[in-house]
PDB file of N, CA and C in Angstrom:
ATOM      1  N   UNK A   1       0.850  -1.177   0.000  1.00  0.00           N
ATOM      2  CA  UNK A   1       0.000   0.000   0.000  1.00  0.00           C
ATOM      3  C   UNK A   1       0.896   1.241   0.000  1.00  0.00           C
ATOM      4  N   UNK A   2       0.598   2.092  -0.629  1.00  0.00           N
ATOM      5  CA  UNK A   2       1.385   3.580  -0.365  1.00  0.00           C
ATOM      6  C   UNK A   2       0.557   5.001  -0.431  1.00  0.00           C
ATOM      7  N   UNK A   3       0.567   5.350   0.272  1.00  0.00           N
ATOM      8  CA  UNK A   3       0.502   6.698   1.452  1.00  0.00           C
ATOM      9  C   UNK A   3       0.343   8.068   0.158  1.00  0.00           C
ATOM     10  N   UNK A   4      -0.601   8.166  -0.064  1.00  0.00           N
ATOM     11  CA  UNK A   4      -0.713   9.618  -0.997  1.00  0.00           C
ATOM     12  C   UNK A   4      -1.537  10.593  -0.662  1.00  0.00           C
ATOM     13  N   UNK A   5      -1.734  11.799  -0.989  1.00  0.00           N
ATOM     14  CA  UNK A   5      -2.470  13.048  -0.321  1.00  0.00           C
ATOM     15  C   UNK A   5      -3.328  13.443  -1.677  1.00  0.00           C
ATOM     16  N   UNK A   6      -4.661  13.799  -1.060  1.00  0.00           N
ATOM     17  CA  UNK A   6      -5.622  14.049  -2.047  1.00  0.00           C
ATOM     18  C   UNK A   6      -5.988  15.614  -2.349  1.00  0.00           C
ATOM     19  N   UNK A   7      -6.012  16.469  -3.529  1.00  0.00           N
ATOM     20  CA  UNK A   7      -5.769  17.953  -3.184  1.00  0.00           C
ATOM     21  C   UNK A   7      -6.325  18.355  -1.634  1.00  0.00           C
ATOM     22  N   UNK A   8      -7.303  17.787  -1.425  1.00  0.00           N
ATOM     23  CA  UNK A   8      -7.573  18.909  -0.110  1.00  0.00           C
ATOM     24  C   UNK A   8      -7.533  18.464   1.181  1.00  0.00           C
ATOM     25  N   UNK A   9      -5.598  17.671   0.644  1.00  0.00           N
ATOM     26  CA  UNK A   9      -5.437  17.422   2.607  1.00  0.00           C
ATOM     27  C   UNK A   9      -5.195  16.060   2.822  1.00  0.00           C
ATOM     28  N   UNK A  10      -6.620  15.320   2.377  1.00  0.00           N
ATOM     29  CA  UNK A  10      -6.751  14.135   3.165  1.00  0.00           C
ATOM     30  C   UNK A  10      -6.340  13.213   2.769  1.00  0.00           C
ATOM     31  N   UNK A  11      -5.360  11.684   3.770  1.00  0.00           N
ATOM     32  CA  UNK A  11      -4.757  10.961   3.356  1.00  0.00           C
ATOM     33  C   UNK A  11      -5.764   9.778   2.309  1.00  0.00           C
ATOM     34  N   UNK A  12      -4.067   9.455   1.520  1.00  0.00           N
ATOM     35  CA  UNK A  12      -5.150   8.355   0.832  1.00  0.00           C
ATOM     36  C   UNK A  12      -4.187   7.385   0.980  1.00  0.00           C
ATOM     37  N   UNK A  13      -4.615   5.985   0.904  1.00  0.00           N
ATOM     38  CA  UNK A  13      -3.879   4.877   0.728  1.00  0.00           C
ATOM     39  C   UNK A  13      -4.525   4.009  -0.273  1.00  0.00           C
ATOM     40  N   UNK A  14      -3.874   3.415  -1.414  1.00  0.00           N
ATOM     41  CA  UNK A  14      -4.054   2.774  -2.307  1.00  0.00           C
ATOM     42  C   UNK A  14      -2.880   1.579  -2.759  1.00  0.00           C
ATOM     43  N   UNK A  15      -3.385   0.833  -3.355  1.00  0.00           N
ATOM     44  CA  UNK A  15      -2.456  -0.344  -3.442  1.00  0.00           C
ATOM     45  C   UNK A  15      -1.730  -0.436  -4.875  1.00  0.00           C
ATOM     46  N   UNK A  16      -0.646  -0.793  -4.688  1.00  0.00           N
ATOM     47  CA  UNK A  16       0.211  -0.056  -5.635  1.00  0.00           C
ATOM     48  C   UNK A  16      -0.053  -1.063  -6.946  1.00  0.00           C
ATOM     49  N   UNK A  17      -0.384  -2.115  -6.503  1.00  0.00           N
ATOM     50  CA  UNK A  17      -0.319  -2.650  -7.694  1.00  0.00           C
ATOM     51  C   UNK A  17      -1.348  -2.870  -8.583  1.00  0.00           C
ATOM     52  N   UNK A  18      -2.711  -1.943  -8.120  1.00  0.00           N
ATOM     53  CA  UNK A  18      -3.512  -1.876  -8.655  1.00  0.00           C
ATOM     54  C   UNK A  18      -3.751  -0.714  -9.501  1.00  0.00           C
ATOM     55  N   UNK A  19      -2.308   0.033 -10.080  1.00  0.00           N
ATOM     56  CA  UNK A  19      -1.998   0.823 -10.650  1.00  0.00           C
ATOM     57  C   UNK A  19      -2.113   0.910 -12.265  1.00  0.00           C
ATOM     58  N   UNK A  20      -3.263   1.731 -12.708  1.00  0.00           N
ATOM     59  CA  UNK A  20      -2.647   1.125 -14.107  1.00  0.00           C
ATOM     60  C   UNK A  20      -2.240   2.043 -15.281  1.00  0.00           C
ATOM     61  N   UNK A  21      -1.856   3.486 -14.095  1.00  0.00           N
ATOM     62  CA  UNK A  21      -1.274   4.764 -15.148  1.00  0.00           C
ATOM     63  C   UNK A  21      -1.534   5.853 -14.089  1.00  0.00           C
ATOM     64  N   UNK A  22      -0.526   6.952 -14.339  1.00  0.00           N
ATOM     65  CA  UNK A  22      -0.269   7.701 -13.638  1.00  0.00           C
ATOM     66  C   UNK A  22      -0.021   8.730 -14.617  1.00  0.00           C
ATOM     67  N   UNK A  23      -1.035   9.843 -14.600  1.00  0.00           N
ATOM     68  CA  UNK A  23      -0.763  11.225 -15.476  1.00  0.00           C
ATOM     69  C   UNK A  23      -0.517  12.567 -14.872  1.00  0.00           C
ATOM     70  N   UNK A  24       0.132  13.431 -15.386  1.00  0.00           N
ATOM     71  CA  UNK A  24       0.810  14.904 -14.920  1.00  0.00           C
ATOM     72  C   UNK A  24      -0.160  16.016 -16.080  1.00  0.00           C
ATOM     73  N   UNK A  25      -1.438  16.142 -15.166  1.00  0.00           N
ATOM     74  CA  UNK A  25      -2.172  17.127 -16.279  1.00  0.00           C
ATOM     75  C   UNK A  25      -2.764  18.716 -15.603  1.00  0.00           C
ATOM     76  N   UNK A  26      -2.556  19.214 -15.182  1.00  0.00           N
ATOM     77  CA  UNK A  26      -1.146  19.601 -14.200  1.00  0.00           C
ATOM     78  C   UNK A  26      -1.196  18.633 -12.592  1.00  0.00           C
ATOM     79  N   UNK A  27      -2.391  18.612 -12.421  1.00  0.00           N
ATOM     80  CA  UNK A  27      -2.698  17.708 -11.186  1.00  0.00           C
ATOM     81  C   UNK A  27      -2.164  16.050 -11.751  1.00  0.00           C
ATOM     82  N   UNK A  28      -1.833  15.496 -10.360  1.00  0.00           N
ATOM     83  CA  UNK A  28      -1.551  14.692 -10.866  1.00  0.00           C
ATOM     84  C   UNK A  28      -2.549  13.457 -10.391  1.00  0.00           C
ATOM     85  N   UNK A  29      -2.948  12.927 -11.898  1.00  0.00           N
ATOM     86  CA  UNK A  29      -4.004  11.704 -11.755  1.00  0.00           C
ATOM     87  C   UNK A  29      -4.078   9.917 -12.084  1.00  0.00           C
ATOM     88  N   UNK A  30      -4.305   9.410 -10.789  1.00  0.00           N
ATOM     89  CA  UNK A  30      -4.201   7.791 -10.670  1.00  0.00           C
ATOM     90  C   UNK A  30      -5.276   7.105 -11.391  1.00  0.00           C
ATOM     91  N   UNK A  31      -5.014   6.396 -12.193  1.00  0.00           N
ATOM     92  CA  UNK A  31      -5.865   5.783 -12.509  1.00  0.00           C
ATOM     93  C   UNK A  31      -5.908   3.919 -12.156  1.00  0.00           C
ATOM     94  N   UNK A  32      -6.576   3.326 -11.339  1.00  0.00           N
ATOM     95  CA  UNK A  32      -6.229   1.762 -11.052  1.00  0.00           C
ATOM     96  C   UNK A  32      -7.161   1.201 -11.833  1.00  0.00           C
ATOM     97  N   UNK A  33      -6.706  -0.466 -12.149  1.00  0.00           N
ATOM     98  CA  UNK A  33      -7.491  -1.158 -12.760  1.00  0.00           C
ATOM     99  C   UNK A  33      -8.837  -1.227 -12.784  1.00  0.00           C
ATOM    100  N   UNK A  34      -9.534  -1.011 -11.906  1.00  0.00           N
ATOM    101  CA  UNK A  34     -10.771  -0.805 -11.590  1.00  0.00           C
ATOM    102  C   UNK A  34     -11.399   0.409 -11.776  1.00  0.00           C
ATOM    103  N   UNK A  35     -10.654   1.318 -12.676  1.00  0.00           N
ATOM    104  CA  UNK A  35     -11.286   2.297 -13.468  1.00  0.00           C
ATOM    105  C   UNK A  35     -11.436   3.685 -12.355  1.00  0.00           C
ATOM    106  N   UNK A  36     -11.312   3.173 -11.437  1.00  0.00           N
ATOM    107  CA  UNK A  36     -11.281   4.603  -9.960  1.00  0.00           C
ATOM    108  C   UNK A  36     -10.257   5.274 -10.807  1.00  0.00           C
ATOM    109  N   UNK A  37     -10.431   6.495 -10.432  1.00  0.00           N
ATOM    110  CA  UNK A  37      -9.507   7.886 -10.364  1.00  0.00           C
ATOM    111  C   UNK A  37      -9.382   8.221  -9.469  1.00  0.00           C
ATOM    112  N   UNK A  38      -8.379   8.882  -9.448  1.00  0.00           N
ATOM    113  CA  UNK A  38      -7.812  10.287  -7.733  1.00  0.00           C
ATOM    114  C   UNK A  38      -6.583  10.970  -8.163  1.00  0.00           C
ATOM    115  N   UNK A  39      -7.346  12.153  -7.402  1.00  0.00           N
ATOM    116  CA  UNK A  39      -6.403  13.205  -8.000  1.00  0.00           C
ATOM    117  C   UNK A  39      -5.748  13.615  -7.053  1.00  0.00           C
ATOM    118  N   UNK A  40      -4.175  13.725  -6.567  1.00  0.00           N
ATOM    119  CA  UNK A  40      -3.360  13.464  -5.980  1.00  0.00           C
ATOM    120  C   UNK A  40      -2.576  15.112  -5.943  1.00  0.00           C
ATOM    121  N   UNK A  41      -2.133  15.573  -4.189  1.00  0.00           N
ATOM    122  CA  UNK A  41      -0.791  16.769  -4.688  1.00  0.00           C
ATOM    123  C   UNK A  41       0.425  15.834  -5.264  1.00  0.00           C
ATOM    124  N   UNK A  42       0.432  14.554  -4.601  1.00  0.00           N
ATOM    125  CA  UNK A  42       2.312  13.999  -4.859  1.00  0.00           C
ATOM    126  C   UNK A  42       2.375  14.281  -6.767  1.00  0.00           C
ATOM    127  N   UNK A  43       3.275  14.365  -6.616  1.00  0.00           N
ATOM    128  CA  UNK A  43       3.995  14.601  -8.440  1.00  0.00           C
ATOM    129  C   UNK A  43       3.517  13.218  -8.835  1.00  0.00           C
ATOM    130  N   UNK A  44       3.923  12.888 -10.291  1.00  0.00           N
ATOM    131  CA  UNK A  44       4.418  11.543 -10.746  1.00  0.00           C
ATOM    132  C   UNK A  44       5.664  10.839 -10.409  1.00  0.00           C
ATOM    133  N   UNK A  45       6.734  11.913 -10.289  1.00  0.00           N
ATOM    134  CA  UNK A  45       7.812  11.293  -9.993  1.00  0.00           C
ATOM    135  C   UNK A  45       7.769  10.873  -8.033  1.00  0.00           C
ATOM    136  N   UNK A  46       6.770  11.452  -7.135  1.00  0.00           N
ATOM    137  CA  UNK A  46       6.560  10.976  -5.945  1.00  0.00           C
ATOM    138  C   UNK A  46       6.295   9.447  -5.988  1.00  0.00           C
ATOM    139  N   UNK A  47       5.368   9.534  -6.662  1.00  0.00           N
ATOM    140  CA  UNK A  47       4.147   8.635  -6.833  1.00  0.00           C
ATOM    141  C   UNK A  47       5.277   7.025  -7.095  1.00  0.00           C
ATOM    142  N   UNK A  48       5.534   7.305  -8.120  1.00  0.00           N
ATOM    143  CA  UNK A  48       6.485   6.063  -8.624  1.00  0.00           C
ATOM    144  C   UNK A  48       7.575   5.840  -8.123  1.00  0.00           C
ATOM    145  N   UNK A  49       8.096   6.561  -6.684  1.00  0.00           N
ATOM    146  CA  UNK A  49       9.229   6.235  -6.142  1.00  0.00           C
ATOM    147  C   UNK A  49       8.333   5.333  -5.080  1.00  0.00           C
ATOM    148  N   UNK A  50       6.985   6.126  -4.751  1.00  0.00           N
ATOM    149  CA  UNK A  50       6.267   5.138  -3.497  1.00  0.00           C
ATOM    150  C   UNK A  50       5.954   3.729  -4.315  1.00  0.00           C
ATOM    151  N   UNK A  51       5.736   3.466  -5.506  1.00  0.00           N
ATOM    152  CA  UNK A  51       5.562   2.650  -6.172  1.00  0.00           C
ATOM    153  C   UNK A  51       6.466   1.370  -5.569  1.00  0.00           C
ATOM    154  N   UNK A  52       7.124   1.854  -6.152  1.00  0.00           N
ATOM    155  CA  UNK A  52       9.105   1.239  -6.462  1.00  0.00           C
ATOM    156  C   UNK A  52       9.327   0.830  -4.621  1.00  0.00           C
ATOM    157  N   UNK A  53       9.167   1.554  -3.967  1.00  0.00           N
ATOM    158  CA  UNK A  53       9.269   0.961  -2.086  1.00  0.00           C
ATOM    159  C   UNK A  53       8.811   0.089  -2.271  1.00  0.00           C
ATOM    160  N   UNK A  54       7.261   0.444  -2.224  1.00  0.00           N
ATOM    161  CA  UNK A  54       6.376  -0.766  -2.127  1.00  0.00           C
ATOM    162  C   UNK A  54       6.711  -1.545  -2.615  1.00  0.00           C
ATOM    163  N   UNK A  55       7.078  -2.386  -3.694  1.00  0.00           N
ATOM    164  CA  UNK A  55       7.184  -3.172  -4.743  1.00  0.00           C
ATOM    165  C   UNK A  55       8.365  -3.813  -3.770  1.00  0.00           C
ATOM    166  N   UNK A  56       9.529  -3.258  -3.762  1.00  0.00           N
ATOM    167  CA  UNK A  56      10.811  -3.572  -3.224  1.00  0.00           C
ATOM    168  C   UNK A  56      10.314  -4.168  -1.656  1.00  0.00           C
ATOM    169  N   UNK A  57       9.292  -3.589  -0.723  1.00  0.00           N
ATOM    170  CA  UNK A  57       9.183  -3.731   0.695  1.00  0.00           C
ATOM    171  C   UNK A  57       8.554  -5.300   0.263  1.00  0.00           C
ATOM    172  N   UNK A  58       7.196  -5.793  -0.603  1.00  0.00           N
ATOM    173  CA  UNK A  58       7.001  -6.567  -1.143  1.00  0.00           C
ATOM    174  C   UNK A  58       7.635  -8.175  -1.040  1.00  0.00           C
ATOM    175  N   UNK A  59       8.595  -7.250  -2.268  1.00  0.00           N
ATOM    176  CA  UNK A  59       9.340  -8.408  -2.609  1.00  0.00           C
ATOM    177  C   UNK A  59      10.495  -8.673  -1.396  1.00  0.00           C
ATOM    178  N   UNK A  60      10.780  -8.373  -0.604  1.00  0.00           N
ATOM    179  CA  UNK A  60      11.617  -8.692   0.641  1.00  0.00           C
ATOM    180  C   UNK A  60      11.374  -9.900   1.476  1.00  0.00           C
ATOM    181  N   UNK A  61       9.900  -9.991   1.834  1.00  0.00           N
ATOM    182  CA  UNK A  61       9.395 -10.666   2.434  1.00  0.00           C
ATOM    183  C   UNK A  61       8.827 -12.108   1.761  1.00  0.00           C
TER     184      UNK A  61
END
């Protein structure tokens, strides 16, 4: 799961691997397999480093 902020504040948590595109239009917007959207302050380049943890914290275990 990784930890993202929604414009007005409030935390979000979503699962990373239910990721299935990440756009910079100026906001930046998630889109997961399941067709949900959210529109996020973290950048793209935030976004895909929390990605990349997760993935890595993941695969550790």
């Amino acid at each position: 799961m990784i930890n993202l902020t929604r414009l007005n504040g409030q935390n979000l948590v979503i699962n990373g691997d239910l990721i299935e595109r990440i756009e910079d239009r100026p906001d930046t917007i998630i889109t997961l397999m399941t067709g949900n959207q959210f529109i996020v302050k973290d950048s793209v380049d935030e976004v895909m480093e929390k990605v990349i943890q997760y993935k890595q914290r993941v695969n550790m275990t």
